[in-house]
N, C-alpha and C. Protein backbone atom coordinates (compact mmCIF):
# COMPACT_ATOMS: atom_id res chain seq x y z
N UNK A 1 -5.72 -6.44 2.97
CA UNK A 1 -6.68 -6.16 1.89
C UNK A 1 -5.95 -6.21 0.56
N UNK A 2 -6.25 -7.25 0.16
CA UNK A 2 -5.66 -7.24 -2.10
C UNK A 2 -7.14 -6.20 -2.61
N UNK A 3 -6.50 -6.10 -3.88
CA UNK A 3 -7.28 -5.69 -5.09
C UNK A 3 -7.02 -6.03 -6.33
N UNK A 4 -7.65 -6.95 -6.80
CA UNK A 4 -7.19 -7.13 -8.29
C UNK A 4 -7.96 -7.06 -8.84
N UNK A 5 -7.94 -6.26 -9.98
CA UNK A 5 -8.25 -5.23 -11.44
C UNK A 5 -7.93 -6.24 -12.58
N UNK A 6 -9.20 -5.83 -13.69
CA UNK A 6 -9.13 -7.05 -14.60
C UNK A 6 -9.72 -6.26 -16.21
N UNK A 7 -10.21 -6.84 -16.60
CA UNK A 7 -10.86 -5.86 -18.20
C UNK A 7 -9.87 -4.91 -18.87
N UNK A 8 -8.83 -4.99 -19.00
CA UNK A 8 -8.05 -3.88 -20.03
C UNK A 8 -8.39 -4.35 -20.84
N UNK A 9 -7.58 -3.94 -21.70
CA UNK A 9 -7.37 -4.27 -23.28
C UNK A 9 -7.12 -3.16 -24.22
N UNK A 10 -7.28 -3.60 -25.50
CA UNK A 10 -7.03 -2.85 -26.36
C UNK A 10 -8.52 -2.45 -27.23
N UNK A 11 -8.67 -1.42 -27.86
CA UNK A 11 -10.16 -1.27 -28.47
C UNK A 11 -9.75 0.23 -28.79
N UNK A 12 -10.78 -0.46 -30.26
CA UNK A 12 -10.76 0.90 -30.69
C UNK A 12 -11.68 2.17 -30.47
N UNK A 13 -11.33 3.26 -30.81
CA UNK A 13 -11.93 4.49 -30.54
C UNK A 13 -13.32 4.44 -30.98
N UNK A 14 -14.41 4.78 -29.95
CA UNK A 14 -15.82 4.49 -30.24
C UNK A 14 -16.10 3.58 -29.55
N UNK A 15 -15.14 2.52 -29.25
CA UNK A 15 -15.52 1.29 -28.30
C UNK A 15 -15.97 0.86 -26.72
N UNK A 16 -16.32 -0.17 -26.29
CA UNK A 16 -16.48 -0.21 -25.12
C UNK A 16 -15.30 -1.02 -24.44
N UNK A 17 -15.10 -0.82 -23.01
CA UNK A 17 -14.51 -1.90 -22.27
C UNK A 17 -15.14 -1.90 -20.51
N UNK A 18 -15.08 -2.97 -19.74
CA UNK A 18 -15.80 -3.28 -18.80
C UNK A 18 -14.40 -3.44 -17.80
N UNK A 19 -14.09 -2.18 -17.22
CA UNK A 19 -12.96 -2.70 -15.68
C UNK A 19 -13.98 -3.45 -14.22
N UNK A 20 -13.16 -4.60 -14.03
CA UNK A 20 -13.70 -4.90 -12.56
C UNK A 20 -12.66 -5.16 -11.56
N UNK A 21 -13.16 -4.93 -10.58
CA UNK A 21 -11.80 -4.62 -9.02
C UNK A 21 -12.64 -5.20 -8.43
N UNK A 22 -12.05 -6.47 -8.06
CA UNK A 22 -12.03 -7.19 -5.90
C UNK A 22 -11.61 -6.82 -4.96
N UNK A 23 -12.16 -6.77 -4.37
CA UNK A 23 -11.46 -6.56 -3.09
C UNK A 23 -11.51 -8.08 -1.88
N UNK A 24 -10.07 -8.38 -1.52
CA UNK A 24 -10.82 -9.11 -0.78
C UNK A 24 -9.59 -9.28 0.91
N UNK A 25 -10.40 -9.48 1.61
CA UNK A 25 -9.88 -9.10 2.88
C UNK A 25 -10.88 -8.53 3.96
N UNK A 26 -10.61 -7.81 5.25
CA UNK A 26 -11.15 -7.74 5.76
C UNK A 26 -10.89 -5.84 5.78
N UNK A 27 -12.07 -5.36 5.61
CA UNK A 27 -12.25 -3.78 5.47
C UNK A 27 -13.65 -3.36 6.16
N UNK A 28 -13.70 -1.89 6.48
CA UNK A 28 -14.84 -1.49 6.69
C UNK A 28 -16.19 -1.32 5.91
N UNK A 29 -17.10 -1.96 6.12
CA UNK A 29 -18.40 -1.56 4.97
C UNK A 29 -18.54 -0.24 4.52
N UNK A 30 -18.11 0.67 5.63
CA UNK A 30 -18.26 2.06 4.75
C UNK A 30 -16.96 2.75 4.55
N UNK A 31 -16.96 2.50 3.22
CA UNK A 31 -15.91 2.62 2.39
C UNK A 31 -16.28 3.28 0.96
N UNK A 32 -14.93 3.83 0.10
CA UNK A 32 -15.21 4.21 -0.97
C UNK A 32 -14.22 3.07 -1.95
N UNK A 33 -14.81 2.80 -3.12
CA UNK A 33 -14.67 1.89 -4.13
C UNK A 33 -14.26 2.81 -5.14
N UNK A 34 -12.94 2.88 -6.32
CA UNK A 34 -13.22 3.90 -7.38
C UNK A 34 -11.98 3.45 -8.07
N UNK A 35 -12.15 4.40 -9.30
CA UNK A 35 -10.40 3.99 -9.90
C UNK A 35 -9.80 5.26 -10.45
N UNK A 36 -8.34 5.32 -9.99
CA UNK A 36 -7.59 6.33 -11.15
C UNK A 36 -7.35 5.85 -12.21
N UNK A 37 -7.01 6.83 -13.40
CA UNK A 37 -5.93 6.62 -14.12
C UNK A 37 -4.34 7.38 -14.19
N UNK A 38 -3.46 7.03 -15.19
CA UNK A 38 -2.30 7.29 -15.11
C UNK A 38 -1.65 7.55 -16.46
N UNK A 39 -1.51 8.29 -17.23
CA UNK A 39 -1.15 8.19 -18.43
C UNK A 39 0.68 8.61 -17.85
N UNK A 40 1.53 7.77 -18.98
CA UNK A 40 2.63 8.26 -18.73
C UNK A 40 3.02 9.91 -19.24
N UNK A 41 3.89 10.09 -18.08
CA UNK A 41 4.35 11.60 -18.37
C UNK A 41 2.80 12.37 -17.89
N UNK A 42 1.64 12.05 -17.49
CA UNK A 42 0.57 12.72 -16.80
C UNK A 42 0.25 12.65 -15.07
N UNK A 43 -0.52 13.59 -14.71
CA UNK A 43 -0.31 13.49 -13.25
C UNK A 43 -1.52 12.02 -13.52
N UNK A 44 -1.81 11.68 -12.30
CA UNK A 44 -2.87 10.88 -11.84
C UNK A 44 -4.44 11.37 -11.84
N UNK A 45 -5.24 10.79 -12.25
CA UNK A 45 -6.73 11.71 -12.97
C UNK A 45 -7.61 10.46 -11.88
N UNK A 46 -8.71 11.19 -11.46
CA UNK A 46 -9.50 10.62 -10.94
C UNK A 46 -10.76 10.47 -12.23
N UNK A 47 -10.94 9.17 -12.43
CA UNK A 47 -12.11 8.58 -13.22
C UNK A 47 -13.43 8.50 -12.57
N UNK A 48 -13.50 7.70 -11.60
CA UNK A 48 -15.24 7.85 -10.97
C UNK A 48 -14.62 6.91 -9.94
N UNK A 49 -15.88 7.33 -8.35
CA UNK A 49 -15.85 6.43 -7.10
C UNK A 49 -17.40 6.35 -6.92
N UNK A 50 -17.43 5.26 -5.92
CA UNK A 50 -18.79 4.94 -5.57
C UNK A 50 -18.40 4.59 -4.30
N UNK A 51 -19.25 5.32 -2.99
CA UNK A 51 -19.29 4.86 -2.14
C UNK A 51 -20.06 4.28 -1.51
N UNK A 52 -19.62 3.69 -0.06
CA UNK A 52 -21.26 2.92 0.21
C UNK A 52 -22.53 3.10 0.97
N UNK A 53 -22.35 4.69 0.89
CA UNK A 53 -23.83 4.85 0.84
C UNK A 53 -24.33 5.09 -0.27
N UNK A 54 -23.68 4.68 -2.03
CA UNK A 54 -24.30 4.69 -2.54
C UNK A 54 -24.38 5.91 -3.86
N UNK A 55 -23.56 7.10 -3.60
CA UNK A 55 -23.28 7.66 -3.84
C UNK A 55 -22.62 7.71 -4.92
N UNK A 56 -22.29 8.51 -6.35
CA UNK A 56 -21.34 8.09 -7.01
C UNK A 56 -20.51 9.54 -7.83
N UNK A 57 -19.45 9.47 -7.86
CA UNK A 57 -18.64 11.09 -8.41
C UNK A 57 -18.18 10.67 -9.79
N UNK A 58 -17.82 11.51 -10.85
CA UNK A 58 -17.08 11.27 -12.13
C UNK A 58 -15.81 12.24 -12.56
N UNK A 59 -15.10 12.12 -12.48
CA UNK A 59 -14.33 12.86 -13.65
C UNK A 59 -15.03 13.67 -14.38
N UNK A 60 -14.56 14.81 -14.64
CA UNK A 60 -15.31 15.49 -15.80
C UNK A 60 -14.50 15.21 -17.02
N UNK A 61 -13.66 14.37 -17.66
CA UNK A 61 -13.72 14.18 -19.09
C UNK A 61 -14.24 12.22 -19.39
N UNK A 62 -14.95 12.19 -18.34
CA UNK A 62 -15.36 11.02 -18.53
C UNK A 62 -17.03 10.99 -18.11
N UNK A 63 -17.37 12.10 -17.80
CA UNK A 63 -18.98 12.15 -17.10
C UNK A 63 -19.95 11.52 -18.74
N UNK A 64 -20.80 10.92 -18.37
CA UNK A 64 -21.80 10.48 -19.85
C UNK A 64 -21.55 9.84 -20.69
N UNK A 65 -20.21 9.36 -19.91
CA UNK A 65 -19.42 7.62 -20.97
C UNK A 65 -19.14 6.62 -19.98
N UNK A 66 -19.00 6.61 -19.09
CA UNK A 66 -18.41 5.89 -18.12
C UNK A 66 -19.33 5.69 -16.36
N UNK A 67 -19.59 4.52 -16.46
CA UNK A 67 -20.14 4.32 -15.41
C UNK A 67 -19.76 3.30 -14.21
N UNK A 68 -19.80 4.01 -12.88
CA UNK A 68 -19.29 2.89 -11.77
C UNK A 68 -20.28 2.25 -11.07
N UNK A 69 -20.25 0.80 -11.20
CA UNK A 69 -21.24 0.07 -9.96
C UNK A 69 -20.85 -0.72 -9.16
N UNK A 70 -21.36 -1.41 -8.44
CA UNK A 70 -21.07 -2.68 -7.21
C UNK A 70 -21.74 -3.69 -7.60
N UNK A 71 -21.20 -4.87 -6.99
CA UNK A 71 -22.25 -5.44 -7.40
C UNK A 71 -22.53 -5.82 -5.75
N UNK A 72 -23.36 -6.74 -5.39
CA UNK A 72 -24.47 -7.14 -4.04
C UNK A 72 -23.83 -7.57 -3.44
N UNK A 73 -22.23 -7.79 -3.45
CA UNK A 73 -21.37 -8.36 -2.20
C UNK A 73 -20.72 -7.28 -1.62
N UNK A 74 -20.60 -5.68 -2.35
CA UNK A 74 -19.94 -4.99 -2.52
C UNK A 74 -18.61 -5.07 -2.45
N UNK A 75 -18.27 -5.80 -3.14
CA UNK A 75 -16.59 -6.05 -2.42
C UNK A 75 -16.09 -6.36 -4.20
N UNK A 76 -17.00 -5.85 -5.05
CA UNK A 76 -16.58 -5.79 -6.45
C UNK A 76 -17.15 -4.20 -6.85
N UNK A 77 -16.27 -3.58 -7.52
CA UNK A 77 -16.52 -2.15 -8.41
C UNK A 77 -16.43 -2.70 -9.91
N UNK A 78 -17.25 -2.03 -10.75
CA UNK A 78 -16.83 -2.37 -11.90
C UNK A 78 -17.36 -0.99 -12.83
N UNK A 79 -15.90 -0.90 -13.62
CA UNK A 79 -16.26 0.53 -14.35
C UNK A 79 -16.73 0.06 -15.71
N UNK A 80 -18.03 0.33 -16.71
CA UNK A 80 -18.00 0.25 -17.92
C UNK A 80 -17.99 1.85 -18.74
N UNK A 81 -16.86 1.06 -19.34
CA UNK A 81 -16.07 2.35 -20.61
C UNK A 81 -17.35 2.47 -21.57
N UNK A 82 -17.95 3.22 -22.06
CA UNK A 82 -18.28 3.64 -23.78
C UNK A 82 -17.81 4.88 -24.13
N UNK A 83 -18.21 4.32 -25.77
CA UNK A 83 -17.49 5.82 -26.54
C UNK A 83 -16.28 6.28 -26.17
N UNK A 84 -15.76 5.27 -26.07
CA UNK A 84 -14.04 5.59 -25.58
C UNK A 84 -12.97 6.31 -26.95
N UNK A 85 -11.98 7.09 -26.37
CA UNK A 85 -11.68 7.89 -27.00
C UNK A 85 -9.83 8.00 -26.85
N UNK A 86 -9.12 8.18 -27.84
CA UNK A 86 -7.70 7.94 -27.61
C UNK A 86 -6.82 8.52 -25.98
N UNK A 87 -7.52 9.59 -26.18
CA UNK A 87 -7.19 10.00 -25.04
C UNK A 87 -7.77 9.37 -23.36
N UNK A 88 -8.64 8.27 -23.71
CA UNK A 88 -8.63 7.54 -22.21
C UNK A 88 -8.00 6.83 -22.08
N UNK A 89 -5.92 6.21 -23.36
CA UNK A 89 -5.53 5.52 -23.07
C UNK A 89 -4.64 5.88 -21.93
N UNK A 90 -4.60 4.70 -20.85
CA UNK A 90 -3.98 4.86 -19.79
C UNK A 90 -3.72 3.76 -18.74
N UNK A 91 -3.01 3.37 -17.88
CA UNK A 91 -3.40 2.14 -16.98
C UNK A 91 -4.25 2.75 -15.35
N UNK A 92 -5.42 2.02 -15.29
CA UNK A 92 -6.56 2.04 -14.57
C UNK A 92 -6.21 1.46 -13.48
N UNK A 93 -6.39 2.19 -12.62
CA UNK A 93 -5.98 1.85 -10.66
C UNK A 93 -6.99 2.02 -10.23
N UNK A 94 -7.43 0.66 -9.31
CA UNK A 94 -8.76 0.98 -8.43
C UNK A 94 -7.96 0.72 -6.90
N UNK A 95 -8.75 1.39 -6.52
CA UNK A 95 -8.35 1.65 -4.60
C UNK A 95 -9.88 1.54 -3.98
N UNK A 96 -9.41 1.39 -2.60
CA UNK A 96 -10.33 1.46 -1.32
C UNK A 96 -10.16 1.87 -0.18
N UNK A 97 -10.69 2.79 0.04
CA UNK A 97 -10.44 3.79 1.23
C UNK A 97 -11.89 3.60 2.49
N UNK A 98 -11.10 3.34 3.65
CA UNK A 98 -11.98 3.32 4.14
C UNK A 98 -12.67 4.40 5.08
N UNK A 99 -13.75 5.00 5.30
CA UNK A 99 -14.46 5.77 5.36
C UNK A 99 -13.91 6.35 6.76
N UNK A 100 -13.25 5.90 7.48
CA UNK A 100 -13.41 6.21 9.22
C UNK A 100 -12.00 6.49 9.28
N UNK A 101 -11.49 5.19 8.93
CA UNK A 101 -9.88 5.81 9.75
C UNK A 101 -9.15 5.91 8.32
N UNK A 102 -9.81 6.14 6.77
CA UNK A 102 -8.87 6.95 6.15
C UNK A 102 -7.77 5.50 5.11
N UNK A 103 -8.22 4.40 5.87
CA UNK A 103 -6.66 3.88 5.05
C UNK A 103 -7.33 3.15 3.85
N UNK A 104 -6.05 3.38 3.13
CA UNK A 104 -5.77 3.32 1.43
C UNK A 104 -5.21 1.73 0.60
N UNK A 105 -6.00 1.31 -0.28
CA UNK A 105 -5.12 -0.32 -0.75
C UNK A 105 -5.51 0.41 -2.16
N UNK A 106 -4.51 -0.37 -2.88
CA UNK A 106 -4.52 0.25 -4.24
C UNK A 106 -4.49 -1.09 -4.63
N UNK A 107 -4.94 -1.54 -6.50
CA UNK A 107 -4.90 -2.77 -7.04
C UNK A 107 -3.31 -1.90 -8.20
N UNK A 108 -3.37 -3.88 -8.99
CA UNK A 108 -2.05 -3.33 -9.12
C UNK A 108 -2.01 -2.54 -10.89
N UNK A 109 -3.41 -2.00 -11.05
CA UNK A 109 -3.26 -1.46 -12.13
C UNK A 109 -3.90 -2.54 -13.72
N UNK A 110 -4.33 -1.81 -13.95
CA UNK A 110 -4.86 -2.54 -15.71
C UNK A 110 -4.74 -1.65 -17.03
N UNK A 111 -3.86 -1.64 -18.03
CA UNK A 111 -3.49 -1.23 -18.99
C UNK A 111 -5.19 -1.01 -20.16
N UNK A 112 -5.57 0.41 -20.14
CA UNK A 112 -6.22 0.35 -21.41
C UNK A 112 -6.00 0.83 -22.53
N UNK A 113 -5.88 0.73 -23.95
CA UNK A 113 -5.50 1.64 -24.76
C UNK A 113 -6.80 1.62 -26.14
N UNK A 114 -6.69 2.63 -26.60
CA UNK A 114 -7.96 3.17 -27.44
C UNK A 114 -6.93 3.85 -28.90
N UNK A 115 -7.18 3.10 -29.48
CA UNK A 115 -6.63 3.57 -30.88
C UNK A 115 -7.66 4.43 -31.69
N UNK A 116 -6.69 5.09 -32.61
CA UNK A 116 -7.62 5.95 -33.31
C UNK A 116 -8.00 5.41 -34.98
């Protein structure tokens, strides 16, 4: 199972940005889709997951800016940023866990940063 993560960038504070993660390989349909972040010198922060029943969790310093979807192959997550804020700069890790026996693929990370 790969994952590659795409949409960083740079943008300023107030702005939007659109992360998307593939997955591609062979995995279980019921699975969870989601992404960390990582600021240096910070622990690891959970941003939002969606799983596939459909379900979806947030971060609480990101709840009412940030939204996770699939799209109809499910085998894409894609987070859109608004109202982004200096402090969501960080590099963005999406993973996939699968629902039954537990195992973990991580992508290899996407750099965002939010100026003030």
């Amino acid at each position: 199972v790969q994952l590659q993560a795409s949409g960083g960038g740079l943008v300023q504070e107030g702005g939007s940005l659109r992360l998307s993660c593939v997955a591609s390989g062979r995995f279980s349909s019921m699975n969870t889709l989601g992404w960390y972040r990582q600021a240096p010198g910070k622990q690891r922060e959970l941003v939002a997951i969606s799983k596939s029943d459909g379900s979806t969790n947030y971060g609480d310093s990101v709840k009412g800016r940030f939204t996770i979807g699939r799209d109809s192959t499910q085998r894409t997550v894609f987070l859109q940023m608004n109202d982004l804020k200096p402090e969501d700069t960080s590099v963005y890790y999406c993973f996939l866990q699968g629902r039954i026996f537990k195992d973990e693929y991580w992508g290899q990370g996407t750099q965002v940063t939010v100026s003030s």
